[in-house]
PDB file of N, CA and C in Angstrom:
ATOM      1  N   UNK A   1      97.695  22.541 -10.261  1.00  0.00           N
ATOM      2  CA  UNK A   1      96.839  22.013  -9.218  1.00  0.00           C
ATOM      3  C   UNK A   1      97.555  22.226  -7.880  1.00  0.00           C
ATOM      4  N   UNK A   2      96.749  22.707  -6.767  1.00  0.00           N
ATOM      5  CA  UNK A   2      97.556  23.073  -5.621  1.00  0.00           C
ATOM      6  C   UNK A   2      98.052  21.461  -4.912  1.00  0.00           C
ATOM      7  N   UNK A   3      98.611  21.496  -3.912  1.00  0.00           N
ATOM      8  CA  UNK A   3      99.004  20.227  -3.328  1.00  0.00           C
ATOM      9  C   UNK A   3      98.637  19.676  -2.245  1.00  0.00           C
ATOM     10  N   UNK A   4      97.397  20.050  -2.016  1.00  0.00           N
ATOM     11  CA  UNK A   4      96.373  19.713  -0.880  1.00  0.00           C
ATOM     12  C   UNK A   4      95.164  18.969  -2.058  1.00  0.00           C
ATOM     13  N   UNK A   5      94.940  20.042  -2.911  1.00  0.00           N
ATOM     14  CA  UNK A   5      93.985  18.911  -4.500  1.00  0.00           C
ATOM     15  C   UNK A   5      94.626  17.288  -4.260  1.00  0.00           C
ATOM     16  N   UNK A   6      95.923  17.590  -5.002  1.00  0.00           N
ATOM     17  CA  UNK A   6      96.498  16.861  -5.917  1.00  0.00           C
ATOM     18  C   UNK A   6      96.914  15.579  -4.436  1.00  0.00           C
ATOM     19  N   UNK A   7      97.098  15.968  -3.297  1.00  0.00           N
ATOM     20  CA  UNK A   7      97.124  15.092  -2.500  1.00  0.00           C
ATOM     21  C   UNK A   7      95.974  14.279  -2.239  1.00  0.00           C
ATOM     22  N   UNK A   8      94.773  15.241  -1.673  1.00  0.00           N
ATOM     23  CA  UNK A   8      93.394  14.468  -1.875  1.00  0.00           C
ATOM     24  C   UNK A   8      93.307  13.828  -3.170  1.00  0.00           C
ATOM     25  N   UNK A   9      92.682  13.652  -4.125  1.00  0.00           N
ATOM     26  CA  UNK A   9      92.501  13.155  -5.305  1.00  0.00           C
ATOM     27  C   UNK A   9      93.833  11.909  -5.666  1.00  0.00           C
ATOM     28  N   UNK A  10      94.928  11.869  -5.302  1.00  0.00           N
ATOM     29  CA  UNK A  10      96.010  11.364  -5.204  1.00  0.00           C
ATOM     30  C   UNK A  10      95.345  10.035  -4.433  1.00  0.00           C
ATOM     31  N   UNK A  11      95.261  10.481  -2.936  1.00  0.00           N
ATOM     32  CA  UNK A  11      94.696   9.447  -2.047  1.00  0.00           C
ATOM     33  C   UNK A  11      93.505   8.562  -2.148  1.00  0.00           C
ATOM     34  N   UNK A  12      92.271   9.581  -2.836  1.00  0.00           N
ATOM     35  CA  UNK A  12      91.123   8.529  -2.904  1.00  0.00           C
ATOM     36  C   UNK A  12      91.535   7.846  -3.895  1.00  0.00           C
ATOM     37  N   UNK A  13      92.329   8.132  -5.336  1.00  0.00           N
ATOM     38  CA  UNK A  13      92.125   7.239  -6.235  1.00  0.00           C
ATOM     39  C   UNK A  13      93.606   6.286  -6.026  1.00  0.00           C
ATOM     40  N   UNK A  14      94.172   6.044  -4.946  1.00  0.00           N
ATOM     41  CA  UNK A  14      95.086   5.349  -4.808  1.00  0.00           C
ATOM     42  C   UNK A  14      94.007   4.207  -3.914  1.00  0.00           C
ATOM     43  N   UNK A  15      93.428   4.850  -2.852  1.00  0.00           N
ATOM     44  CA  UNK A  15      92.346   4.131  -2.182  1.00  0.00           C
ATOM     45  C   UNK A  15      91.528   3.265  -2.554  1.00  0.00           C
ATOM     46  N   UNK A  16      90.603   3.675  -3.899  1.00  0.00           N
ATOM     47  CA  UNK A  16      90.220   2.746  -4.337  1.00  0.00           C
ATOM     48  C   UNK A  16      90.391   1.938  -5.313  1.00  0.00           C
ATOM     49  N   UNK A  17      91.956   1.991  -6.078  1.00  0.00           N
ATOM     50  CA  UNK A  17      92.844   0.623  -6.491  1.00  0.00           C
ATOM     51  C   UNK A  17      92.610  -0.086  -5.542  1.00  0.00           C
ATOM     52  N   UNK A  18      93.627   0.281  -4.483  1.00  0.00           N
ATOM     53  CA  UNK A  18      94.058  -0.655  -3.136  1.00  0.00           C
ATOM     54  C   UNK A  18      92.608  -1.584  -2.866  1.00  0.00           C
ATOM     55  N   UNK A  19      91.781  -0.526  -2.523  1.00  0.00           N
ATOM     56  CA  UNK A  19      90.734  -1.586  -1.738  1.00  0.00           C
ATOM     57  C   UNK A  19      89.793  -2.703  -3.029  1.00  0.00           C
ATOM     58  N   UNK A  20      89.799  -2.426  -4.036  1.00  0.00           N
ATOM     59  CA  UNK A  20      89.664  -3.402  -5.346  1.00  0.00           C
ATOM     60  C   UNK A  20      89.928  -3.981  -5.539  1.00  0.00           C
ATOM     61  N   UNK A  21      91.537  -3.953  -5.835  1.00  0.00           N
ATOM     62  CA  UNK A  21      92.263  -5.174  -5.986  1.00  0.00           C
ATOM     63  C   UNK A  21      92.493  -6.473  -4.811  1.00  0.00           C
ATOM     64  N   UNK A  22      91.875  -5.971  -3.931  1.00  0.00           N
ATOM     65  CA  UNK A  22      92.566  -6.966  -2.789  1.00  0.00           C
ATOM     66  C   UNK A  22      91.371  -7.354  -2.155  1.00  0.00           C
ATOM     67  N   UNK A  23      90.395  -6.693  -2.538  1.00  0.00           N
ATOM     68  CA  UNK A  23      88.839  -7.501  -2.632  1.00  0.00           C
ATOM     69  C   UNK A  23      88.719  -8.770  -3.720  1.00  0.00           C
ATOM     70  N   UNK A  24      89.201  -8.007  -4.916  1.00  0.00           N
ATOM     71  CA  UNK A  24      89.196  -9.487  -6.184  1.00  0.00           C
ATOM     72  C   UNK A  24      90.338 -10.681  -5.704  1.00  0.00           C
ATOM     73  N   UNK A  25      90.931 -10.228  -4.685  1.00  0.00           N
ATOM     74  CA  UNK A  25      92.285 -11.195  -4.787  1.00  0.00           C
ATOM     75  C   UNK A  25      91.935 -12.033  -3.547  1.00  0.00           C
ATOM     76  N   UNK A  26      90.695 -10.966  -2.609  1.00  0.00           N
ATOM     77  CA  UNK A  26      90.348 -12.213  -1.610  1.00  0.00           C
ATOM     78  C   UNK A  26      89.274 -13.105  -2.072  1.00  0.00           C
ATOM     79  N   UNK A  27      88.579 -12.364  -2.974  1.00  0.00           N
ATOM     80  CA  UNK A  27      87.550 -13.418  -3.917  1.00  0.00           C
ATOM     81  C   UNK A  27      87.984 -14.392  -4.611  1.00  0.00           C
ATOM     82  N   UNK A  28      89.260 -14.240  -5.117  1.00  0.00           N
ATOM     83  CA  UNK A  28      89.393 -15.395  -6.012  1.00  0.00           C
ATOM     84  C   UNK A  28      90.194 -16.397  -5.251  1.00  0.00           C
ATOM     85  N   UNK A  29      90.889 -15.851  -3.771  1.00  0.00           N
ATOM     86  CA  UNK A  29      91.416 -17.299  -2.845  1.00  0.00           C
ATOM     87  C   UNK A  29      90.948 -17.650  -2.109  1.00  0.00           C
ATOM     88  N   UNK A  30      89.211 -17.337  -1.668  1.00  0.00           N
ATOM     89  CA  UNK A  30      88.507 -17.600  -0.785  1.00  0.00           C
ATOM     90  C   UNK A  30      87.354 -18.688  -1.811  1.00  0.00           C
ATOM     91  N   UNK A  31      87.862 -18.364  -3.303  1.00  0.00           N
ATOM     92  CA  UNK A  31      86.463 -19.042  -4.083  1.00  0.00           C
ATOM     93  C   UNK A  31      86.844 -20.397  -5.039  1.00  0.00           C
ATOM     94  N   UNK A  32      86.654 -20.654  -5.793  1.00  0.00           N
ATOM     95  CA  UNK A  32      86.866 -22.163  -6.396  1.00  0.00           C
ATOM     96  C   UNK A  32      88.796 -22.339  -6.473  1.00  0.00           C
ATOM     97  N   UNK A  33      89.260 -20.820  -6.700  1.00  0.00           N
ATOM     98  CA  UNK A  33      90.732 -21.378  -7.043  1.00  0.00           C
ATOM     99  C   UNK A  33      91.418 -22.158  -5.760  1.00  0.00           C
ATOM    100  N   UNK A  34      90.832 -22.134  -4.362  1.00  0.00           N
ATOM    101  CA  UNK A  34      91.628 -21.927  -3.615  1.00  0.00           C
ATOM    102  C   UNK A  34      92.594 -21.078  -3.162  1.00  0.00           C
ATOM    103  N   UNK A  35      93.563 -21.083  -2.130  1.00  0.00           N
ATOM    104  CA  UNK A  35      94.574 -20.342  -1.728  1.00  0.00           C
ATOM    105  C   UNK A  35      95.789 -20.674  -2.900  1.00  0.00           C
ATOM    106  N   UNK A  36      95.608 -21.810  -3.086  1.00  0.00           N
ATOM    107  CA  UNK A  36      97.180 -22.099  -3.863  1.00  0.00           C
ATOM    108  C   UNK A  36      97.063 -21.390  -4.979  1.00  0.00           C
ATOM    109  N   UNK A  37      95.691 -21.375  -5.715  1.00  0.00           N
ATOM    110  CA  UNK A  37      95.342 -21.163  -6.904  1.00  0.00           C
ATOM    111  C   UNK A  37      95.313 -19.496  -7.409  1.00  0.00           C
ATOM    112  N   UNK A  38      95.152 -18.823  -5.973  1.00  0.00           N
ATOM    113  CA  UNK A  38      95.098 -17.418  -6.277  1.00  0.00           C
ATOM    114  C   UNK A  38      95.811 -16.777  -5.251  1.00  0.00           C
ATOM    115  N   UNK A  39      97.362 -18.119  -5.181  1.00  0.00           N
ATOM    116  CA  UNK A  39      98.610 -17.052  -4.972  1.00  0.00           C
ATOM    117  C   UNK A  39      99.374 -16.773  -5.712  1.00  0.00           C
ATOM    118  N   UNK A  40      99.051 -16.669  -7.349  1.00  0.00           N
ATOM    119  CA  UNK A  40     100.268 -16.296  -8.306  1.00  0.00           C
ATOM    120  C   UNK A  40      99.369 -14.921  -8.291  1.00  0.00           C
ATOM    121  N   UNK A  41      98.126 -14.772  -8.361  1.00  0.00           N
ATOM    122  CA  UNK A  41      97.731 -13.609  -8.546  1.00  0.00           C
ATOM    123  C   UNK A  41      98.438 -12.331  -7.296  1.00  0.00           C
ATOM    124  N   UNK A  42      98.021 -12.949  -6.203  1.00  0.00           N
ATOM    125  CA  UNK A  42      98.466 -12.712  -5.251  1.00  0.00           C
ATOM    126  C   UNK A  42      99.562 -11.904  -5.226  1.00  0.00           C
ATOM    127  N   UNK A  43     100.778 -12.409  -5.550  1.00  0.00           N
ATOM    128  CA  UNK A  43     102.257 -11.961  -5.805  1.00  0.00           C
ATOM    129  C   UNK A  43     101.882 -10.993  -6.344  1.00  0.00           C
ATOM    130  N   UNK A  44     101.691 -11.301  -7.896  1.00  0.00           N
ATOM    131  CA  UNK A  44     101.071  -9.729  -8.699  1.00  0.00           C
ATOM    132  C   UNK A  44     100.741  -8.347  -8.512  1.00  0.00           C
ATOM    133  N   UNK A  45      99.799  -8.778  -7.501  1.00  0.00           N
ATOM    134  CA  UNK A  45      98.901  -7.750  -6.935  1.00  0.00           C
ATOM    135  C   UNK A  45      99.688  -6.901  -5.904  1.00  0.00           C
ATOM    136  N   UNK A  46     100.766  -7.674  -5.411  1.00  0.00           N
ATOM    137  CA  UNK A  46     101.524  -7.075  -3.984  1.00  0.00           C
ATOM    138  C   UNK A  46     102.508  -6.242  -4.883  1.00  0.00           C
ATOM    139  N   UNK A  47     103.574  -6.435  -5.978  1.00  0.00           N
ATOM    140  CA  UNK A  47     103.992  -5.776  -6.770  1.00  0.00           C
ATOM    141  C   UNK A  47     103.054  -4.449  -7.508  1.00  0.00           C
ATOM    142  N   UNK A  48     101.845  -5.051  -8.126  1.00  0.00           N
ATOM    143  CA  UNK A  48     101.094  -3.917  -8.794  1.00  0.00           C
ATOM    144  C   UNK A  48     100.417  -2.931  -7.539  1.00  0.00           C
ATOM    145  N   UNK A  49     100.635  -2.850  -6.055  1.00  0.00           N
ATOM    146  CA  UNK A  49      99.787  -2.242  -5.498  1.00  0.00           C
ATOM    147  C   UNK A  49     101.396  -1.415  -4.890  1.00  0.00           C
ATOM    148  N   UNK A  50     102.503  -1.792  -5.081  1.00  0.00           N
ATOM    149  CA  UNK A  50     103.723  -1.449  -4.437  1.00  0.00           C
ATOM    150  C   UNK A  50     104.423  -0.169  -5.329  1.00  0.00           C
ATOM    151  N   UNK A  51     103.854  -0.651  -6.587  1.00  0.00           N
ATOM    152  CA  UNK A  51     104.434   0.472  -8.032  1.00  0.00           C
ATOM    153  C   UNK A  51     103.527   1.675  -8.029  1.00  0.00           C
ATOM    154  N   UNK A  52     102.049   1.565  -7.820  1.00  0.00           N
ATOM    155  CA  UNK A  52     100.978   2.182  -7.524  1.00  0.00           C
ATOM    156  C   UNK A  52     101.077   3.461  -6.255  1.00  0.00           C
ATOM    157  N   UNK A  53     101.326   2.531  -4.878  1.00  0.00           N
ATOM    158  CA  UNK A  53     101.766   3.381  -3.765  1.00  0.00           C
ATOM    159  C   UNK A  53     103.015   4.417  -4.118  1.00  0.00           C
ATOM    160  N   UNK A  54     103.903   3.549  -4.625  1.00  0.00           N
ATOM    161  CA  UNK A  54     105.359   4.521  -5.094  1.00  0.00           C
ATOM    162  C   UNK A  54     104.988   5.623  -5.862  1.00  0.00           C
ATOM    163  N   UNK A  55     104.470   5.476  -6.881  1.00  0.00           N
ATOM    164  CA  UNK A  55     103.983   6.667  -7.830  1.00  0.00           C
ATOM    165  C   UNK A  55     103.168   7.740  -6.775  1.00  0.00           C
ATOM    166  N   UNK A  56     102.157   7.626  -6.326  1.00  0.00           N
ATOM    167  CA  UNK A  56     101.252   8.257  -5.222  1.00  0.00           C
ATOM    168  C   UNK A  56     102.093   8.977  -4.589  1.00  0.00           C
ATOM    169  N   UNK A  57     103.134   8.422  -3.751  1.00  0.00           N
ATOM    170  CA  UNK A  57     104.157   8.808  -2.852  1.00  0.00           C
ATOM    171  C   UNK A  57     104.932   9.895  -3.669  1.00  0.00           C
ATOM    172  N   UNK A  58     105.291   9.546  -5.296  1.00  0.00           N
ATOM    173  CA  UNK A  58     106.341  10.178  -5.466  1.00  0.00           C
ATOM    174  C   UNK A  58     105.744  11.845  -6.579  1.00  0.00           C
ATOM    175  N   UNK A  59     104.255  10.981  -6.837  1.00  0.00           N
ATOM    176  CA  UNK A  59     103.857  12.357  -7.476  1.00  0.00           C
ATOM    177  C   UNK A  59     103.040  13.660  -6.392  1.00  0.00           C
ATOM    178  N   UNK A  60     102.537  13.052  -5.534  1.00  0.00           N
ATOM    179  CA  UNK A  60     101.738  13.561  -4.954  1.00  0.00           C
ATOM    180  C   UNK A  60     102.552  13.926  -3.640  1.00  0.00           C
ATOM    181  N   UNK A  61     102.908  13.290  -2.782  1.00  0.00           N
ATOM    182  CA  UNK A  61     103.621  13.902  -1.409  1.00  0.00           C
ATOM    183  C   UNK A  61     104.962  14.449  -1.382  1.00  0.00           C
ATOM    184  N   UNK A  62     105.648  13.429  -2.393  1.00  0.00           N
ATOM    185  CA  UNK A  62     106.820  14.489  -2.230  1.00  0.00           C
ATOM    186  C   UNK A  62     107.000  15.580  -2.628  1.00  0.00           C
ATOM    187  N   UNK A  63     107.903  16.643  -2.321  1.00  0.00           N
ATOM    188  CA  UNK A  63     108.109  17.979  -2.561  1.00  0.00           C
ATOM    189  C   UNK A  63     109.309  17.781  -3.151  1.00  0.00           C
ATOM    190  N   UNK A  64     109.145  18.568  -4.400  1.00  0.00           N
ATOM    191  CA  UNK A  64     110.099  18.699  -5.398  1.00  0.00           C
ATOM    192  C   UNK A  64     111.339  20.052  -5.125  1.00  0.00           C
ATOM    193  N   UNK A  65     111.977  20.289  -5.134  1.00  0.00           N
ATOM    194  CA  UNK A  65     112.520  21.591  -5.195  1.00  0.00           C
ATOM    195  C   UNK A  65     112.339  22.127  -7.313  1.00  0.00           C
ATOM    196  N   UNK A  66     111.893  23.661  -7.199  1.00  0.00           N
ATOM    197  CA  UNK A  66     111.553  23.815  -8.486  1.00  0.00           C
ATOM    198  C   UNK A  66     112.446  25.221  -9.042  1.00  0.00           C
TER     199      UNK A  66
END
């Protein structure tokens, strides 16, 4: 796959993790749990969206020497 693909396709589907998860995470501290209630998720989500970006970063933009 060339690296203009693999960058696009890289980005939207990093894009729409990101914007998903942090839609459900404002739904669930804006809705019955409260803030307190949906800040363990919270944490979670900042880790699972941090491992996510890294991978993106490390499969897709960086340049490997081959």
């Amino acid at each position: 796959m060339s690296y203009t693909v693999k960058l696009i396709a890289g980005f939207i589907g990093t894009a729409l993790l990101v914007i998903f998860v942090v839609g459900l995470s404002h739904s669930i501290s804006t809705g019955f749990a409260g803030f307190w209630g949906g800040f363990p998720f919270m944490m979670i989500i900042i880790v699972v969206l941090a491992m996510a970006i890294y991978d993106f970063w490390d499969e897709c933009v960086r340049r490997r020497k081959q």
